[in-house]
N, C-alpha and C. Protein backbone atom coordinates (compact mmCIF):
# COMPACT_ATOMS: atom_id res chain seq x y z
N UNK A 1 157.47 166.12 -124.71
CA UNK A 1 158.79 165.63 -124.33
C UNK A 1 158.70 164.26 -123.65
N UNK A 2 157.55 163.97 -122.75
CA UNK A 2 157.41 162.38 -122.28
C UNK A 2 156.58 161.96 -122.74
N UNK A 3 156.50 160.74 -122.59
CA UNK A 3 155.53 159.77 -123.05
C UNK A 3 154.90 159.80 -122.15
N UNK A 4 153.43 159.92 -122.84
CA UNK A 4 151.92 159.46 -121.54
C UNK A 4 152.40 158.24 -120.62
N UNK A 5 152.01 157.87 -119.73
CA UNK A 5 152.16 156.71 -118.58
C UNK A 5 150.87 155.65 -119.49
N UNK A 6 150.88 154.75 -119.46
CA UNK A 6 149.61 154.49 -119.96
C UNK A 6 148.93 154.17 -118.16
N UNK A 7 147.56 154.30 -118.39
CA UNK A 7 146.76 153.98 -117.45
C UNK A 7 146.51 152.73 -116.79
N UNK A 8 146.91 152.25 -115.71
CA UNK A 8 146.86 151.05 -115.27
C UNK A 8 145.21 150.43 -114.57
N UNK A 9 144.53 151.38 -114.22
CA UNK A 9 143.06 151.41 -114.16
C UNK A 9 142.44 150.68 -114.50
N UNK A 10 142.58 150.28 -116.58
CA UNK A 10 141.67 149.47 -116.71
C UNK A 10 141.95 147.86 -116.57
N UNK A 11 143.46 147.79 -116.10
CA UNK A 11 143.34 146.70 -115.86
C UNK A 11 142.95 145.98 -114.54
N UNK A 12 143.13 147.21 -113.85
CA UNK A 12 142.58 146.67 -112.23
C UNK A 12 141.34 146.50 -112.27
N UNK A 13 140.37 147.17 -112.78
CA UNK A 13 139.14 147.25 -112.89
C UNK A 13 139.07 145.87 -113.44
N UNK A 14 139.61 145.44 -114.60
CA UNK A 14 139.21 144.02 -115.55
C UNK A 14 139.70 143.17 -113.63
N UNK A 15 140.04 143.32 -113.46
CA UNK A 15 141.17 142.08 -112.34
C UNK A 15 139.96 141.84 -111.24
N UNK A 16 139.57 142.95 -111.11
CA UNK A 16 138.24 143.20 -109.84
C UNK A 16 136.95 142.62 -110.37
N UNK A 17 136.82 143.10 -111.87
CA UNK A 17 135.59 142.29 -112.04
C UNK A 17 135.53 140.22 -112.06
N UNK A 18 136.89 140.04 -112.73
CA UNK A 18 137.05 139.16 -112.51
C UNK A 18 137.12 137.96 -111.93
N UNK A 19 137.73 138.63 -110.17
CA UNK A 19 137.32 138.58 -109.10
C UNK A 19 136.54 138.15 -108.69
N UNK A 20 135.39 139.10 -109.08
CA UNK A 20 134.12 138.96 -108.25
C UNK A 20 133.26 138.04 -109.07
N UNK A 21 133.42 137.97 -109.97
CA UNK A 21 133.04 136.38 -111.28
C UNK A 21 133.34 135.27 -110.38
N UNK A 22 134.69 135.29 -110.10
CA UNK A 22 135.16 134.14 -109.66
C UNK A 22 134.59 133.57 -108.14
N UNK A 23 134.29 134.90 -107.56
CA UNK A 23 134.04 134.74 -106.29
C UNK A 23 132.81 134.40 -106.37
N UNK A 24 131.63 135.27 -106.99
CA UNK A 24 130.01 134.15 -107.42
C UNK A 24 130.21 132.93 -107.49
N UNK A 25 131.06 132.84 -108.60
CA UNK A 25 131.26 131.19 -109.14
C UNK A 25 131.26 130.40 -108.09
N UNK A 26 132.18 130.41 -107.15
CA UNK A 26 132.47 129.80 -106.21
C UNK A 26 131.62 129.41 -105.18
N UNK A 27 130.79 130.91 -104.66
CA UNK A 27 129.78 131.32 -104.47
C UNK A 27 128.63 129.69 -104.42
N UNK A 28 128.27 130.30 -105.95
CA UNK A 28 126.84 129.22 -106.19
C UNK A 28 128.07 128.36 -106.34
N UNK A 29 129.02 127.65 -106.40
CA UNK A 29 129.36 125.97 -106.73
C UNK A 29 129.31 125.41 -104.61
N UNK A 30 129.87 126.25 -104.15
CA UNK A 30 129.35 125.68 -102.41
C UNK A 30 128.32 126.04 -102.23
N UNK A 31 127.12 126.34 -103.04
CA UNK A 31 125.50 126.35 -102.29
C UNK A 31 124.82 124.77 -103.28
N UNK A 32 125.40 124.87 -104.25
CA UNK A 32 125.35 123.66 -104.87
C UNK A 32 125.94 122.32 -104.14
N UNK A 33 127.10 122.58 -104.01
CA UNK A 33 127.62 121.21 -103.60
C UNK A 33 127.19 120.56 -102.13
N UNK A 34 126.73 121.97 -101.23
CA UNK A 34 125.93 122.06 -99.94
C UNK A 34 124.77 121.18 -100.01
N UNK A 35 124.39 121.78 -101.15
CA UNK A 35 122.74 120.74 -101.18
C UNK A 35 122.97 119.60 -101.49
């Protein structure tokens, strides 16, 4: 009678990994630009 919800999970998960990509990135570009 309802429609499944779809799962919002995998996009948080994609959003978090993303994240934390971005946040390395950033990461090594101020240990770089430091030196």
């Amino acid at each position: 009678r309802y429609k499944r919800k779809k799962p919002k999970r995998k996009a948080t998960s994609k959003q978090r990994v993303s994240n934390e990509k971005n946040k390395s990135i950033l990461e090594l570009l101020r240990i770089a630009f430091s030196d």
